[in-house]
Protein backbone atom coordinates (compact mmCIF):
# COMPACT_ATOMS: atom_id res chain seq x y z
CA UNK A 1 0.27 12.77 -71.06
CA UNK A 2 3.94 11.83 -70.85
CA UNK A 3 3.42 8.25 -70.80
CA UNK A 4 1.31 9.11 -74.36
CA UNK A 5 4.36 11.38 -75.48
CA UNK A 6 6.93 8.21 -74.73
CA UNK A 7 4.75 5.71 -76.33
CA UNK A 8 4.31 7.97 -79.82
CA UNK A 9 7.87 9.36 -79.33
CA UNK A 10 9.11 5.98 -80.02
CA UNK A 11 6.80 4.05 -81.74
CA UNK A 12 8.93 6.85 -84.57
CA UNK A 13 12.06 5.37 -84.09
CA UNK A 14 10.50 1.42 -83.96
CA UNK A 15 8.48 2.36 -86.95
CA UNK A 16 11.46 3.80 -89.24
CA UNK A 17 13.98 0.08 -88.50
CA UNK A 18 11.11 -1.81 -89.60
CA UNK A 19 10.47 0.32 -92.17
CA UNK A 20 14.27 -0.05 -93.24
CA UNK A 21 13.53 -4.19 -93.28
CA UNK A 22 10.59 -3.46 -95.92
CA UNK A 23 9.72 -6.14 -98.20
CA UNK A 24 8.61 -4.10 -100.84
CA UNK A 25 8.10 -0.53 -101.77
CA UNK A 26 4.67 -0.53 -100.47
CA UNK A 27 5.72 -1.72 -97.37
CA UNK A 28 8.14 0.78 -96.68
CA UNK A 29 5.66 3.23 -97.39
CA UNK A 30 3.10 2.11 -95.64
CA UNK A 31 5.91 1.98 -92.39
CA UNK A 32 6.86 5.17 -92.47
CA UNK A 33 3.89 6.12 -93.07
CA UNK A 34 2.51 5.08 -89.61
CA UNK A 35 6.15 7.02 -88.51
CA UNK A 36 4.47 10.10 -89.36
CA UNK A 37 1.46 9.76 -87.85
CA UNK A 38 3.18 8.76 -84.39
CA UNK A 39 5.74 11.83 -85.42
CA UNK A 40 2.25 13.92 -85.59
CA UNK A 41 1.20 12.85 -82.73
CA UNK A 42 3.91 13.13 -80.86
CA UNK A 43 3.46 16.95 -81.89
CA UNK A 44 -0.03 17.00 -80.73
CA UNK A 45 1.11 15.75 -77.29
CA UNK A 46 3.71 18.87 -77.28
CA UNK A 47 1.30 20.93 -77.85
CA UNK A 48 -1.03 19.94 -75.13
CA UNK A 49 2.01 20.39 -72.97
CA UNK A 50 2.72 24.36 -73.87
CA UNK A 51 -1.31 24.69 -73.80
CA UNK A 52 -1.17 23.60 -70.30
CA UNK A 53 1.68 26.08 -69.52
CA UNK A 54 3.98 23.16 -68.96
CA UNK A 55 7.80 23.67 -70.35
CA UNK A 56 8.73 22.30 -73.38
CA UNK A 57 11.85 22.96 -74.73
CA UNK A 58 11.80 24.78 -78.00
CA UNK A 59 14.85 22.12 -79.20
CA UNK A 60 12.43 19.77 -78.88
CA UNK A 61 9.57 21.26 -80.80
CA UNK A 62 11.76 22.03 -83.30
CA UNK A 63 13.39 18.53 -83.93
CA UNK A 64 9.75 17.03 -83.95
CA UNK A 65 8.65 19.07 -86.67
CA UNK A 66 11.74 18.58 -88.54
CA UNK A 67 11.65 14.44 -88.67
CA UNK A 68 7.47 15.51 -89.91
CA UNK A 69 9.36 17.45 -92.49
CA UNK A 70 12.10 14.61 -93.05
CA UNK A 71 9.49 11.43 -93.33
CA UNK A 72 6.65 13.43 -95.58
CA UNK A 73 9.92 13.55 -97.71
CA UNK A 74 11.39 10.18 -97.65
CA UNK A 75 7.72 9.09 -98.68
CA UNK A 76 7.43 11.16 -101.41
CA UNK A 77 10.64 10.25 -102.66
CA UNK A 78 10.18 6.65 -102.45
């Protein structure tokens, strides 16, 4: 599970820079698009983590669903 959370976790970040180096409008949707899923996902795997009474700092939970709230609104806006 935490190699899953790392790999989603930053696929985010990766996903965002390219998304910045867009050739067109599309494509900088369709970037940070895929940042939300992995954002989502990286959610899921937080989840998991509190379902299987493992500690998972509530800072955490909360930035995660605040970049879901962040990217659903750069892609609307865009």
């Amino acid at each position: 599970m935490a190699s899953q959370l790392l790999r989603s976790g930053t696929s985010i970040g990766a996903n965002t820079r390219e998304a910045q180096r867009g050739v067109s409008t599309k494509d900088f949707k369709n970037k940070f698009g895929i940042a939300l899923k992995e954002a989502d996902e990286t959610k899921y795997w937080l989840e998991i983590l509190e379902a299987t009474n493992r500690e998972v700092p509530k800072e955490m939970m909360n930035k995660c669903e605040e970049l879901i709230r962040i990217l659903v609104a750069i892609i609307k806006n865009s």
